[in-house]
ModelCIF file with pLDDT and N, C-alpha, C, O atoms, coordinates in Angstrom:
data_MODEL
#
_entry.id   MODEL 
#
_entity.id                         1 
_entity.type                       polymer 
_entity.pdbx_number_of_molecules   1 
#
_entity_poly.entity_id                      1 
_entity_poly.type                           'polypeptide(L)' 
_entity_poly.nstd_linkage                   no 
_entity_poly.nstd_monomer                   no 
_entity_poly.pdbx_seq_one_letter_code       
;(UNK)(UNK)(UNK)(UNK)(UNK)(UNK)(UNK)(UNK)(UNK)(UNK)(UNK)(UNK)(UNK)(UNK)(UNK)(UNK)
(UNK)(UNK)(UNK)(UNK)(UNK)(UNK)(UNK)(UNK)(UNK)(UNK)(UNK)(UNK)(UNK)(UNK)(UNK)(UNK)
(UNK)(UNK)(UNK)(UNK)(UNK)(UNK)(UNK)(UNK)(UNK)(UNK)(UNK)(UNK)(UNK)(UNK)(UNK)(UNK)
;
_entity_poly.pdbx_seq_one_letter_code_can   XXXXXXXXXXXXXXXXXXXXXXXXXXXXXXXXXXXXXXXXXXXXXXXX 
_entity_poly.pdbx_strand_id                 A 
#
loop_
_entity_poly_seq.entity_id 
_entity_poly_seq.num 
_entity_poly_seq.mon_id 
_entity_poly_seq.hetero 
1 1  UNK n 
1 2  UNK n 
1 3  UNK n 
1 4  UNK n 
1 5  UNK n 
1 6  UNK n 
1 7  UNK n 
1 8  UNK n 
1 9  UNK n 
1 10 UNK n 
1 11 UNK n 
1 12 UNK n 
1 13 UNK n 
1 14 UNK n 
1 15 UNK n 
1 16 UNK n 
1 17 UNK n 
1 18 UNK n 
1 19 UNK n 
1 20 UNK n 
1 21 UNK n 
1 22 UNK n 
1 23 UNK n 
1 24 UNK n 
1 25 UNK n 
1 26 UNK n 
1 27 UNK n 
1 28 UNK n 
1 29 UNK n 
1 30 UNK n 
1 31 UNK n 
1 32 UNK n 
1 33 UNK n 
1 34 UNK n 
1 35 UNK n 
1 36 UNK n 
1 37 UNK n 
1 38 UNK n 
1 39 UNK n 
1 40 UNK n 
1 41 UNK n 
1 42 UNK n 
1 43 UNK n 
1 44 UNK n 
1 45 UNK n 
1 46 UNK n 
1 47 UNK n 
1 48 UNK n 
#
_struct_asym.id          A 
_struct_asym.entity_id   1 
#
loop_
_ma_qa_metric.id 
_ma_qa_metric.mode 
_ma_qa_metric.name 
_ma_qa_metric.software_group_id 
_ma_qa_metric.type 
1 global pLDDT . pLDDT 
2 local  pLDDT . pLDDT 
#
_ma_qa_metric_global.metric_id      1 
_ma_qa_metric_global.metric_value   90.15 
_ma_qa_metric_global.model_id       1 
_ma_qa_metric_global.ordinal_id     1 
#
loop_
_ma_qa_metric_local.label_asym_id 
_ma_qa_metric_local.label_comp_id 
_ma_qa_metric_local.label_seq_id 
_ma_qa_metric_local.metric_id 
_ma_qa_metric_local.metric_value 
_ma_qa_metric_local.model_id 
_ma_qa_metric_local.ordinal_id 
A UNK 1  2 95.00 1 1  
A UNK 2  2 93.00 1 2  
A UNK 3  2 91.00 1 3  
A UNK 4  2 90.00 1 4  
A UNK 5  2 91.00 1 5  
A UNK 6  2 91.00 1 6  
A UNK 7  2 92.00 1 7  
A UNK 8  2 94.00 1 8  
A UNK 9  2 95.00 1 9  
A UNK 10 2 96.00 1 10 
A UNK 11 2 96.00 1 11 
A UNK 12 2 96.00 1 12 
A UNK 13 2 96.00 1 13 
A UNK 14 2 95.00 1 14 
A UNK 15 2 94.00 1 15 
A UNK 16 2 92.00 1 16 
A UNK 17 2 91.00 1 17 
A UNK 18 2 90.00 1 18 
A UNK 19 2 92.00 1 19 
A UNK 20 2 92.00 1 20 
A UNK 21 2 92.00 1 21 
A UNK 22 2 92.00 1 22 
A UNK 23 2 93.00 1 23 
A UNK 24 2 95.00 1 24 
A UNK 25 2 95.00 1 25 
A UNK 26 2 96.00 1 26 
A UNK 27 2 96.00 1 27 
A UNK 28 2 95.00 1 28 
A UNK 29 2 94.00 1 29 
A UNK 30 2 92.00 1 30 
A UNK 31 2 91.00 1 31 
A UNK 32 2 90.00 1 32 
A UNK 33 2 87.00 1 33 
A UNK 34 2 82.00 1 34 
A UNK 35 2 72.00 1 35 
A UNK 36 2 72.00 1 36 
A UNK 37 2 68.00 1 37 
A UNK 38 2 63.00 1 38 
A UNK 39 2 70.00 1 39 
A UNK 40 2 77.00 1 40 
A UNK 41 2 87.00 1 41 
A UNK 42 2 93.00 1 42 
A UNK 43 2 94.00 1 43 
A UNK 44 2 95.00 1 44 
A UNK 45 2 97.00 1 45 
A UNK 46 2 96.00 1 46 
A UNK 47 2 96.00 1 47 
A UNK 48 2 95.00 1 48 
#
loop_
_atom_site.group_PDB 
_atom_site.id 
_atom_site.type_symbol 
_atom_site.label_atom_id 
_atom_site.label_alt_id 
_atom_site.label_comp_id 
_atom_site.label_asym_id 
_atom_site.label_entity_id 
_atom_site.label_seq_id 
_atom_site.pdbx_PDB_ins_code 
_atom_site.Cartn_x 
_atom_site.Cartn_y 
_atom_site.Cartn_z 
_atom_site.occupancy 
_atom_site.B_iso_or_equiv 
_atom_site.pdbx_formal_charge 
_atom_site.auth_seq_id 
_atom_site.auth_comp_id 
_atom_site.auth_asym_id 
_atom_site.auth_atom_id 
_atom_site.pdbx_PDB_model_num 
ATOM 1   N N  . UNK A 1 1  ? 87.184  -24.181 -120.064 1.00 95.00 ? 1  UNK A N  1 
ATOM 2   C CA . UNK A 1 1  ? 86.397  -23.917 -121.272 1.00 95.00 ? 1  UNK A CA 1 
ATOM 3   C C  . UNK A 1 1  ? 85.533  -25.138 -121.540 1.00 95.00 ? 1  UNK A C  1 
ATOM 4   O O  . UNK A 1 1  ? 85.763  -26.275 -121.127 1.00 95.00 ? 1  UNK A O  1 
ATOM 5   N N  . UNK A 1 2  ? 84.570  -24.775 -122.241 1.00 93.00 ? 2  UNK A N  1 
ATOM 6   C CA . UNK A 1 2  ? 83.631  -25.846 -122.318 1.00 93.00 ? 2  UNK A CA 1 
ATOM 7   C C  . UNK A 1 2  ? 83.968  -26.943 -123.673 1.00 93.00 ? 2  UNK A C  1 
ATOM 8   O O  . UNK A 1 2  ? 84.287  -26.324 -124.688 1.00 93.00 ? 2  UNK A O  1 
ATOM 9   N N  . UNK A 1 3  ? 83.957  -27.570 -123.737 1.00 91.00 ? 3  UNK A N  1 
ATOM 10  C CA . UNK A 1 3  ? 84.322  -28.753 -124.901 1.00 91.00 ? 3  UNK A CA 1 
ATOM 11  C C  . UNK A 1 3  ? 83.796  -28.722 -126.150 1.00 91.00 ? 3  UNK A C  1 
ATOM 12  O O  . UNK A 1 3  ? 83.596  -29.776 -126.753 1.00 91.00 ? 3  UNK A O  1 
ATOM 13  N N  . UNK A 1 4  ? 83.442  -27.256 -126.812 1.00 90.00 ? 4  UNK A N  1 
ATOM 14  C CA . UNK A 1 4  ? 82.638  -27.489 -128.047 1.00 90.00 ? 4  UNK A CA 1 
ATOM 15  C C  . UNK A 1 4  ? 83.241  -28.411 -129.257 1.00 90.00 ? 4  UNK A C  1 
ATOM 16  O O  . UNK A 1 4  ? 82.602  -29.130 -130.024 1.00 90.00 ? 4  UNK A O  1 
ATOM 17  N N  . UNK A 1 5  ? 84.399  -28.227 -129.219 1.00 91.00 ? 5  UNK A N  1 
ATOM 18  C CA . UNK A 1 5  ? 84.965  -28.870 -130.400 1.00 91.00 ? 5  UNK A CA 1 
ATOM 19  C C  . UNK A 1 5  ? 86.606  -29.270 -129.939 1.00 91.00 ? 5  UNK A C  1 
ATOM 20  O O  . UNK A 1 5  ? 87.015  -28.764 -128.894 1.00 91.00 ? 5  UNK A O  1 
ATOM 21  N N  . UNK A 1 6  ? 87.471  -30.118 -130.674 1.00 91.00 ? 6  UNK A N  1 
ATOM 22  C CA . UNK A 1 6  ? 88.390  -30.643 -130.223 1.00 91.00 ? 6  UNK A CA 1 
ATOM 23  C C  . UNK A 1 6  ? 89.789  -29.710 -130.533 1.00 91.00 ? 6  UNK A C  1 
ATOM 24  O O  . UNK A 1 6  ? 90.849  -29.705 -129.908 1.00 91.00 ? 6  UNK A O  1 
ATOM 25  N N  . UNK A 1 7  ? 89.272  -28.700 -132.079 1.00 92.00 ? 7  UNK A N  1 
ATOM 26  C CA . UNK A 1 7  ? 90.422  -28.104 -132.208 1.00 92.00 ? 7  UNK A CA 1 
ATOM 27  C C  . UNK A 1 7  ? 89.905  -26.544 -131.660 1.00 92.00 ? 7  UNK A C  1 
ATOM 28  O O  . UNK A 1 7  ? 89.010  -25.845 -132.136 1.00 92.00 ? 7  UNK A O  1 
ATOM 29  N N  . UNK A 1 8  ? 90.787  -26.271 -130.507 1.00 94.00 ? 8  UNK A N  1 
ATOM 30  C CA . UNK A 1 8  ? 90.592  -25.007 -129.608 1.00 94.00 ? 8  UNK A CA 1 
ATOM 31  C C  . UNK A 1 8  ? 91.726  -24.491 -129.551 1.00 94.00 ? 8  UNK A C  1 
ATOM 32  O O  . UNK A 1 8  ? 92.799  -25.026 -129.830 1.00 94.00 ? 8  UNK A O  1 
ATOM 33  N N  . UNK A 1 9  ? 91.459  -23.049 -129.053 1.00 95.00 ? 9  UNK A N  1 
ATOM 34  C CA . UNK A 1 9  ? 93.109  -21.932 -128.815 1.00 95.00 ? 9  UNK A CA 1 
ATOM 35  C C  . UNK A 1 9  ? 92.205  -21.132 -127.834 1.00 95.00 ? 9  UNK A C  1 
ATOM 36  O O  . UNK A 1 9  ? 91.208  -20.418 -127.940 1.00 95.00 ? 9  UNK A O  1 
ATOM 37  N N  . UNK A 1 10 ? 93.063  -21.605 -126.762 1.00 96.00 ? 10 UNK A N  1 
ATOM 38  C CA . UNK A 1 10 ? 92.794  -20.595 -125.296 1.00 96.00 ? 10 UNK A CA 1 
ATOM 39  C C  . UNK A 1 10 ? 94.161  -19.441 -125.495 1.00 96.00 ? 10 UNK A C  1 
ATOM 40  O O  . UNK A 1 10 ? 95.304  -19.689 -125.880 1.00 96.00 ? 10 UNK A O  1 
ATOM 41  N N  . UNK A 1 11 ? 93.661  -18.351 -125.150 1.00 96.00 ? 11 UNK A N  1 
ATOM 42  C CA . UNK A 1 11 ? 94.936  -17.327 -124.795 1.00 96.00 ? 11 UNK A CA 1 
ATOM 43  C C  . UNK A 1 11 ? 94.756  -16.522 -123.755 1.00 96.00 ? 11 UNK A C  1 
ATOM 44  O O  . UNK A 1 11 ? 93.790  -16.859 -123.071 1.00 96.00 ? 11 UNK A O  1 
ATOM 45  N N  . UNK A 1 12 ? 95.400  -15.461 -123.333 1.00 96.00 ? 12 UNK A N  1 
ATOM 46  C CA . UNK A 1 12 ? 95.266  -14.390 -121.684 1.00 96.00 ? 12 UNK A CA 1 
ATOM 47  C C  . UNK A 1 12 ? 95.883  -12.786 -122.787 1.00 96.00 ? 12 UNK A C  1 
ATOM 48  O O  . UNK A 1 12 ? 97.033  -12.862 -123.220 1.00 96.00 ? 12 UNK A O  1 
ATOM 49  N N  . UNK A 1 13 ? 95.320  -11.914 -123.016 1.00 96.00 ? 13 UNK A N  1 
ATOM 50  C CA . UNK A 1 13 ? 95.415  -11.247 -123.060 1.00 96.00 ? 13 UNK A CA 1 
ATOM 51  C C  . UNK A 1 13 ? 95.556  -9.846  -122.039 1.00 96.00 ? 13 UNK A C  1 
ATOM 52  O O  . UNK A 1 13 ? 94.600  -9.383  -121.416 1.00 96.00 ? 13 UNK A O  1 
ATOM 53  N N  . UNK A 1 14 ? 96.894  -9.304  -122.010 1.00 95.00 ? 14 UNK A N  1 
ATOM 54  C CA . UNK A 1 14 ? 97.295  -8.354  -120.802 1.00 95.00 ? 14 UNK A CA 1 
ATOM 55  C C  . UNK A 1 14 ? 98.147  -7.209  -120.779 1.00 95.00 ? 14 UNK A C  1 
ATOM 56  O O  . UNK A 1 14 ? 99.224  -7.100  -121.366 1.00 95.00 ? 14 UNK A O  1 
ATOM 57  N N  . UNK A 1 15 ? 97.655  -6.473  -120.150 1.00 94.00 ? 15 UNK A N  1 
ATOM 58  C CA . UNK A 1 15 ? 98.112  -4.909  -120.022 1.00 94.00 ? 15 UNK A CA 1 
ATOM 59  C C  . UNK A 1 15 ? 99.002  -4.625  -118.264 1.00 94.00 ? 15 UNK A C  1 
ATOM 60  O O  . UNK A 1 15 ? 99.040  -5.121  -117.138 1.00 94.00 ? 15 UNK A O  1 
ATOM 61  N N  . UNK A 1 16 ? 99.532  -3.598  -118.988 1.00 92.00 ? 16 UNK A N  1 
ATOM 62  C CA . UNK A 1 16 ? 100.392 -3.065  -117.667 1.00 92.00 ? 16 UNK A CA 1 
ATOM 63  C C  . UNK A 1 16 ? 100.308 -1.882  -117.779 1.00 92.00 ? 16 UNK A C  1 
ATOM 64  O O  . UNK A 1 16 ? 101.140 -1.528  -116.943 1.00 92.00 ? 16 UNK A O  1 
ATOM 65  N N  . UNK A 1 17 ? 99.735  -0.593  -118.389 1.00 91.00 ? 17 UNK A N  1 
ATOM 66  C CA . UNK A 1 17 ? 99.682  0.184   -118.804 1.00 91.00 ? 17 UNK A CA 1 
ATOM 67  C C  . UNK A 1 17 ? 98.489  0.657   -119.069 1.00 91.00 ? 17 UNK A C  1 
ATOM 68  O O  . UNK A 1 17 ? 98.435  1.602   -119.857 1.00 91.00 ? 17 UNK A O  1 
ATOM 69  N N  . UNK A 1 18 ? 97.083  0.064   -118.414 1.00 90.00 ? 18 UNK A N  1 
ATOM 70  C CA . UNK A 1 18 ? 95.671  0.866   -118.843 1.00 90.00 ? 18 UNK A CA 1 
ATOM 71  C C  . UNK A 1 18 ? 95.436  0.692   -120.457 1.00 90.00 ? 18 UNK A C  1 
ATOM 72  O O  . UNK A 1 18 ? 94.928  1.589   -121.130 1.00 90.00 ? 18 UNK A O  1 
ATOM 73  N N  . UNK A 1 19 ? 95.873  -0.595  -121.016 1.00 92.00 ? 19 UNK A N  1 
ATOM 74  C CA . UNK A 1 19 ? 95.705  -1.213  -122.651 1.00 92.00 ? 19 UNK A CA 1 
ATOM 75  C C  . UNK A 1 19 ? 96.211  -0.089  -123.581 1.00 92.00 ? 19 UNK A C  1 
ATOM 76  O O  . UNK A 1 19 ? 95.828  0.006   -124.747 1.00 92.00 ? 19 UNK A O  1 
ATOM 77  N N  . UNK A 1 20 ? 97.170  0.834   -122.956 1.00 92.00 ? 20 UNK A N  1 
ATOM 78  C CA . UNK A 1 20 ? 97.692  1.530   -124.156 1.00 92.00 ? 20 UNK A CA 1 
ATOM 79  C C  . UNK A 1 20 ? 98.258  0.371   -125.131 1.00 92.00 ? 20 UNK A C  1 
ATOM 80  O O  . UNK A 1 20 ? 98.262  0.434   -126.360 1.00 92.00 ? 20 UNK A O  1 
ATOM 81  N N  . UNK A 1 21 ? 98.654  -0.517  -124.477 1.00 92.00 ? 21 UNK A N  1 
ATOM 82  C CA . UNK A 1 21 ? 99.926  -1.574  -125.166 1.00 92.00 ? 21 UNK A CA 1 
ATOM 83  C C  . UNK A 1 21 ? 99.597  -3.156  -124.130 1.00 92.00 ? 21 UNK A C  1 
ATOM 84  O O  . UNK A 1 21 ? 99.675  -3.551  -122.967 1.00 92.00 ? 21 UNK A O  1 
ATOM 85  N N  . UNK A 1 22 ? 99.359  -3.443  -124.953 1.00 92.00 ? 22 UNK A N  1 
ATOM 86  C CA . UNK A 1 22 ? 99.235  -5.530  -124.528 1.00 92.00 ? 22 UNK A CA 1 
ATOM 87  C C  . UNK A 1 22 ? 99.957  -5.961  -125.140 1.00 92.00 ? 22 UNK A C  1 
ATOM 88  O O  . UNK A 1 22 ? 100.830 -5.700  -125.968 1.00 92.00 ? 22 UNK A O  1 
ATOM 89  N N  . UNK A 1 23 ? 99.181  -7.234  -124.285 1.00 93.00 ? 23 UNK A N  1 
ATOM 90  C CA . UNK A 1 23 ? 100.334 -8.641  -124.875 1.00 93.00 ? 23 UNK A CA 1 
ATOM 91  C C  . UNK A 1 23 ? 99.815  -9.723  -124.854 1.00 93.00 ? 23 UNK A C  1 
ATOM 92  O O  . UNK A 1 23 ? 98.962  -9.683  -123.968 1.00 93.00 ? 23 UNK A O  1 
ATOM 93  N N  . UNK A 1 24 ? 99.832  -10.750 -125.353 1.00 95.00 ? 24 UNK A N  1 
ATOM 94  C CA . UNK A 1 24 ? 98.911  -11.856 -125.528 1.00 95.00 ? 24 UNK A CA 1 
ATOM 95  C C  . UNK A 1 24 ? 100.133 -13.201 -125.351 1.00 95.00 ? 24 UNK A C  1 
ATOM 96  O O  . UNK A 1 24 ? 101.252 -13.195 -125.864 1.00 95.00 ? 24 UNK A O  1 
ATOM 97  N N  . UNK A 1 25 ? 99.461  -14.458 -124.358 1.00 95.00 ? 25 UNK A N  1 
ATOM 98  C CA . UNK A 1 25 ? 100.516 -15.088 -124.176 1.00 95.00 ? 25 UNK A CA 1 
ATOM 99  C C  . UNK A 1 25 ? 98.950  -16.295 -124.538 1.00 95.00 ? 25 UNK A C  1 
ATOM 100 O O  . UNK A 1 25 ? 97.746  -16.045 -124.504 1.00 95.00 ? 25 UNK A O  1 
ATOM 101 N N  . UNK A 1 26 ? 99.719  -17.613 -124.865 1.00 96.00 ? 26 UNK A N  1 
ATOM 102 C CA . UNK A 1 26 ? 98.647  -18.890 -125.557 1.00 96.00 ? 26 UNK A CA 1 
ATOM 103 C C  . UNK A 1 26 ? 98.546  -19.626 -123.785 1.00 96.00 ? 26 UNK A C  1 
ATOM 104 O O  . UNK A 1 26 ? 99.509  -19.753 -123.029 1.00 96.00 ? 26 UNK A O  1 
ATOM 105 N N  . UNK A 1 27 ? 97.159  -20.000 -123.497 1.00 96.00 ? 27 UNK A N  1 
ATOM 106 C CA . UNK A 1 27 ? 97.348  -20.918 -122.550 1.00 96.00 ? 27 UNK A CA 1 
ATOM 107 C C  . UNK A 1 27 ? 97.932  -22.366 -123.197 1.00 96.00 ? 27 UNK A C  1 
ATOM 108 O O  . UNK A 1 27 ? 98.459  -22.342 -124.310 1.00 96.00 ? 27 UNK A O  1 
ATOM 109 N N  . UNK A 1 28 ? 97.797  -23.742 -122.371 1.00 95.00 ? 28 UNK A N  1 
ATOM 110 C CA . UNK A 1 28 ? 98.373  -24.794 -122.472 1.00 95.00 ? 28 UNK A CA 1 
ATOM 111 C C  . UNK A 1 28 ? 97.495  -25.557 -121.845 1.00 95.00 ? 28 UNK A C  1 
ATOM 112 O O  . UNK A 1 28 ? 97.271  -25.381 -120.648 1.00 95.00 ? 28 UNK A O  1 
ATOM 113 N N  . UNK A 1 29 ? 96.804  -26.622 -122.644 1.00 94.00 ? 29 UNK A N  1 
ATOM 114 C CA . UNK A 1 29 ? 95.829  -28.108 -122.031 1.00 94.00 ? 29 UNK A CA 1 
ATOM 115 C C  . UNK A 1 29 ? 96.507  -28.683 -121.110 1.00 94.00 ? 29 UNK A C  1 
ATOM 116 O O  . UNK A 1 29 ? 97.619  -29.192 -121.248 1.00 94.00 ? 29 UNK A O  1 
ATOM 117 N N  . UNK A 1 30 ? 95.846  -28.624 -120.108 1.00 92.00 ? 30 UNK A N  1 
ATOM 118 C CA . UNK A 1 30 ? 96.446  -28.874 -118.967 1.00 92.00 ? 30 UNK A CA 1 
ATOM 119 C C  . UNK A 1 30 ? 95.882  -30.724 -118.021 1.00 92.00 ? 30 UNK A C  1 
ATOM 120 O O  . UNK A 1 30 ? 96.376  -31.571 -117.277 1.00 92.00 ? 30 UNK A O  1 
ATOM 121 N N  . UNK A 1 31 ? 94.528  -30.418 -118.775 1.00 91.00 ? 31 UNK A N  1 
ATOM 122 C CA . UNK A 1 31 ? 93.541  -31.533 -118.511 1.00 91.00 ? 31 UNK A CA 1 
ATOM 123 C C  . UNK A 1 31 ? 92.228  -31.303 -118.719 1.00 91.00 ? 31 UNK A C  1 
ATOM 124 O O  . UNK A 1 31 ? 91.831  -30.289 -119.294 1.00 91.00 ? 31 UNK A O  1 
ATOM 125 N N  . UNK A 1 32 ? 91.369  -32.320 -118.221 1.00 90.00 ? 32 UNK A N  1 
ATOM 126 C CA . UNK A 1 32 ? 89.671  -32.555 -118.781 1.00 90.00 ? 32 UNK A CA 1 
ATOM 127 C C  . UNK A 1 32 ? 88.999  -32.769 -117.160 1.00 90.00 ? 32 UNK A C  1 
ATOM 128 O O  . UNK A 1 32 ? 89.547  -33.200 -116.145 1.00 90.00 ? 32 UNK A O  1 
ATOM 129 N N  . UNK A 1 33 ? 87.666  -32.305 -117.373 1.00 87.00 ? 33 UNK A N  1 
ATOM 130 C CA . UNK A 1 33 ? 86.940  -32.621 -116.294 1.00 87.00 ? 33 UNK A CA 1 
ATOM 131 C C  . UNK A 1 33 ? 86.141  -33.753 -117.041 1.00 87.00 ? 33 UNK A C  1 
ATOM 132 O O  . UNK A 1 33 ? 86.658  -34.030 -118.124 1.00 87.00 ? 33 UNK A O  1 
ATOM 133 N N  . UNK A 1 34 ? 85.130  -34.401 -116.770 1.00 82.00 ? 34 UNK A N  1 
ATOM 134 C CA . UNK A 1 34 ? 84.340  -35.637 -117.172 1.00 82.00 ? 34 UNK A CA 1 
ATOM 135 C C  . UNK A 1 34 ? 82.998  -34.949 -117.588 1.00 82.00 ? 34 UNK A C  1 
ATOM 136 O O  . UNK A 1 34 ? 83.069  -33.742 -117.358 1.00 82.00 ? 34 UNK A O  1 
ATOM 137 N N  . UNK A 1 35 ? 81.917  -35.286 -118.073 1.00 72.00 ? 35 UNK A N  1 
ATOM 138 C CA . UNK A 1 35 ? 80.643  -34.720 -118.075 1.00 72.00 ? 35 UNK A CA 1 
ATOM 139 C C  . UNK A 1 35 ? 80.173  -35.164 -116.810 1.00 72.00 ? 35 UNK A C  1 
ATOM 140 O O  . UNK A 1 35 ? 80.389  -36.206 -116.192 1.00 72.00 ? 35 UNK A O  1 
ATOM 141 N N  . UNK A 1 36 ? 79.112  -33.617 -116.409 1.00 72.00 ? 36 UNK A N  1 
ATOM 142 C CA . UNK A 1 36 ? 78.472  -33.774 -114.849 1.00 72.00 ? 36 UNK A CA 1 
ATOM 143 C C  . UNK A 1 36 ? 76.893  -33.247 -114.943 1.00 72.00 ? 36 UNK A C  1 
ATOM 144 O O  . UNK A 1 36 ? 76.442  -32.188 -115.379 1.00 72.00 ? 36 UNK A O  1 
ATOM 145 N N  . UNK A 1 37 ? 76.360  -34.183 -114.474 1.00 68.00 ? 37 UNK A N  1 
ATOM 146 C CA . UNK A 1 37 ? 75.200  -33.461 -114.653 1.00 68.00 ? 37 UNK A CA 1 
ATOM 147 C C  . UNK A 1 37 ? 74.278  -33.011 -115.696 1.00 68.00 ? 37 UNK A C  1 
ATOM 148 O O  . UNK A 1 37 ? 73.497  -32.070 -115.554 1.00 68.00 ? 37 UNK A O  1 
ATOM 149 N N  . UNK A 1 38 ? 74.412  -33.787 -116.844 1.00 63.00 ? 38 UNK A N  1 
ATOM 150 C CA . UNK A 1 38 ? 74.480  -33.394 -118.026 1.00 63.00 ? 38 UNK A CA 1 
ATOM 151 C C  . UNK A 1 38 ? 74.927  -32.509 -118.905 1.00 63.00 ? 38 UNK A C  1 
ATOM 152 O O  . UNK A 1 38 ? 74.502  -32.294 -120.040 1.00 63.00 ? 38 UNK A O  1 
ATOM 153 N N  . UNK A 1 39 ? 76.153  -31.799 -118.110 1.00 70.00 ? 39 UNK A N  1 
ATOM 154 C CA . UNK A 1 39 ? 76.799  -30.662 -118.688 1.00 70.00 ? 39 UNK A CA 1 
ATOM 155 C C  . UNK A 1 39 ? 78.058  -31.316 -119.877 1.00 70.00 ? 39 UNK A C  1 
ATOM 156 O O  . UNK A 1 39 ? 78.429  -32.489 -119.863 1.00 70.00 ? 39 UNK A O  1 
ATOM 157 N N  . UNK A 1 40 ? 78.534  -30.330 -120.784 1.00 77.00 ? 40 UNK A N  1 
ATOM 158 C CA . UNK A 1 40 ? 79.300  -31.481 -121.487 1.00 77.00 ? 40 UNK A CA 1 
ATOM 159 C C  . UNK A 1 40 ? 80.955  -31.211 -120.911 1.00 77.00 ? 40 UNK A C  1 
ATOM 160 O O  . UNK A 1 40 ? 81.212  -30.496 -119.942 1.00 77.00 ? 40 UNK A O  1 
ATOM 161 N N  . UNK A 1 41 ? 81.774  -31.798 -121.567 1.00 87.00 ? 41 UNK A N  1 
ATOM 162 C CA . UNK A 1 41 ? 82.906  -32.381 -120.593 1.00 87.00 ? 41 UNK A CA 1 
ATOM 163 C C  . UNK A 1 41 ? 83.855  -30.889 -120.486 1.00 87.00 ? 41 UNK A C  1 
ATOM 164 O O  . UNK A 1 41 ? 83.641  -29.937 -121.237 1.00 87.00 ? 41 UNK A O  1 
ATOM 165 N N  . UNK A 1 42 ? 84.654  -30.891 -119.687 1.00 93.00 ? 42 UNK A N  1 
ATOM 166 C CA . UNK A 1 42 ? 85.313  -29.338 -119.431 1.00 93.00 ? 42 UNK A CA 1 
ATOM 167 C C  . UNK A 1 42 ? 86.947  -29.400 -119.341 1.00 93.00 ? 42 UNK A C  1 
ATOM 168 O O  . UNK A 1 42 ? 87.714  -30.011 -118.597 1.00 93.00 ? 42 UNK A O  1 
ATOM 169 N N  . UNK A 1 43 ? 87.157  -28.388 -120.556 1.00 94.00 ? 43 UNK A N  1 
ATOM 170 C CA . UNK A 1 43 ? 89.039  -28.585 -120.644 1.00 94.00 ? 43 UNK A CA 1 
ATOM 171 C C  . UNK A 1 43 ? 89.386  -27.809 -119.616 1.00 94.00 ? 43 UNK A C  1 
ATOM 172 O O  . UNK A 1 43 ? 88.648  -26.983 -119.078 1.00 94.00 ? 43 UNK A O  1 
ATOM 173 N N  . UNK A 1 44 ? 90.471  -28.049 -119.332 1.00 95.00 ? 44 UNK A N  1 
ATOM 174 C CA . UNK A 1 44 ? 91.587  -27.445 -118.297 1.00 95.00 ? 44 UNK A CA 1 
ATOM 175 C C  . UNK A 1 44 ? 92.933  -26.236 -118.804 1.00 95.00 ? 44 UNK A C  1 
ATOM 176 O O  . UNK A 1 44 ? 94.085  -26.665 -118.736 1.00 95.00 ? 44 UNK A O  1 
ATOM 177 N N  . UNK A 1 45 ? 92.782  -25.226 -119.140 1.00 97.00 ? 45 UNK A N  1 
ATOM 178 C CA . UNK A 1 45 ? 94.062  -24.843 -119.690 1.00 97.00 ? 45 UNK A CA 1 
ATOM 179 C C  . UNK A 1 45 ? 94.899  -23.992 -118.331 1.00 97.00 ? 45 UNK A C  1 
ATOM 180 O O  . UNK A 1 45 ? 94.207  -23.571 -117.404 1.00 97.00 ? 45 UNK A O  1 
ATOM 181 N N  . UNK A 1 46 ? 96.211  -23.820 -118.320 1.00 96.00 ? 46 UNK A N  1 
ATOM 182 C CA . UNK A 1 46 ? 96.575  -23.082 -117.788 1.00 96.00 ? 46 UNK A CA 1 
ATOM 183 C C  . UNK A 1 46 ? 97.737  -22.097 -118.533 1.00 96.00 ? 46 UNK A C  1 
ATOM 184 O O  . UNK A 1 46 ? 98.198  -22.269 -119.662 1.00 96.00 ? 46 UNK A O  1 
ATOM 185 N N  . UNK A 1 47 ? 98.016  -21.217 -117.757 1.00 96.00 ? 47 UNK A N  1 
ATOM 186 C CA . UNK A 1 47 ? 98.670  -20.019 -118.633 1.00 96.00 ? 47 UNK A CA 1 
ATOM 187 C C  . UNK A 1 47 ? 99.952  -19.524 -117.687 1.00 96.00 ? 47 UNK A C  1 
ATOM 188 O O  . UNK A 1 47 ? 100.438 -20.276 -116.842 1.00 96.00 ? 47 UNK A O  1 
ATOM 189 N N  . UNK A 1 48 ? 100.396 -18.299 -117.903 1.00 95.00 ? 48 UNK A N  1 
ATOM 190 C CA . UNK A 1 48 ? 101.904 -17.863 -117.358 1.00 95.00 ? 48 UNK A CA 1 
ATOM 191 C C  . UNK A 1 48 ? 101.922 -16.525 -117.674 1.00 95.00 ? 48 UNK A C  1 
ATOM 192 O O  . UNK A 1 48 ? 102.913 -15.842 -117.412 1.00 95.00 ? 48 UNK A O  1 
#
């Protein structure tokens, strides 16, 4: 995700069933990329 602001909430929203019924699990900051190129800096989340 891109770094707009410091307070963020990544999540994965998921079906097993054609979205009759989901489920939503929170990713987790995992790490940062640096700014490249003039792009701005890039979080890392991962999920489960």
């Amino acid at each position: 995700v891109r770094n707009v602001a410091f307070e963020k909430q990544v999540s994965v929203r998921y079906t097993f069933n054609q979205w009759k019924s989901l489920h939503e699990v929170c990713a987790h900051w995992h790490g940062s990329i640096p700014e490249k190129n003039g792009q701005d800096q890039i979080d890392v989340f991962s999920f489960f």
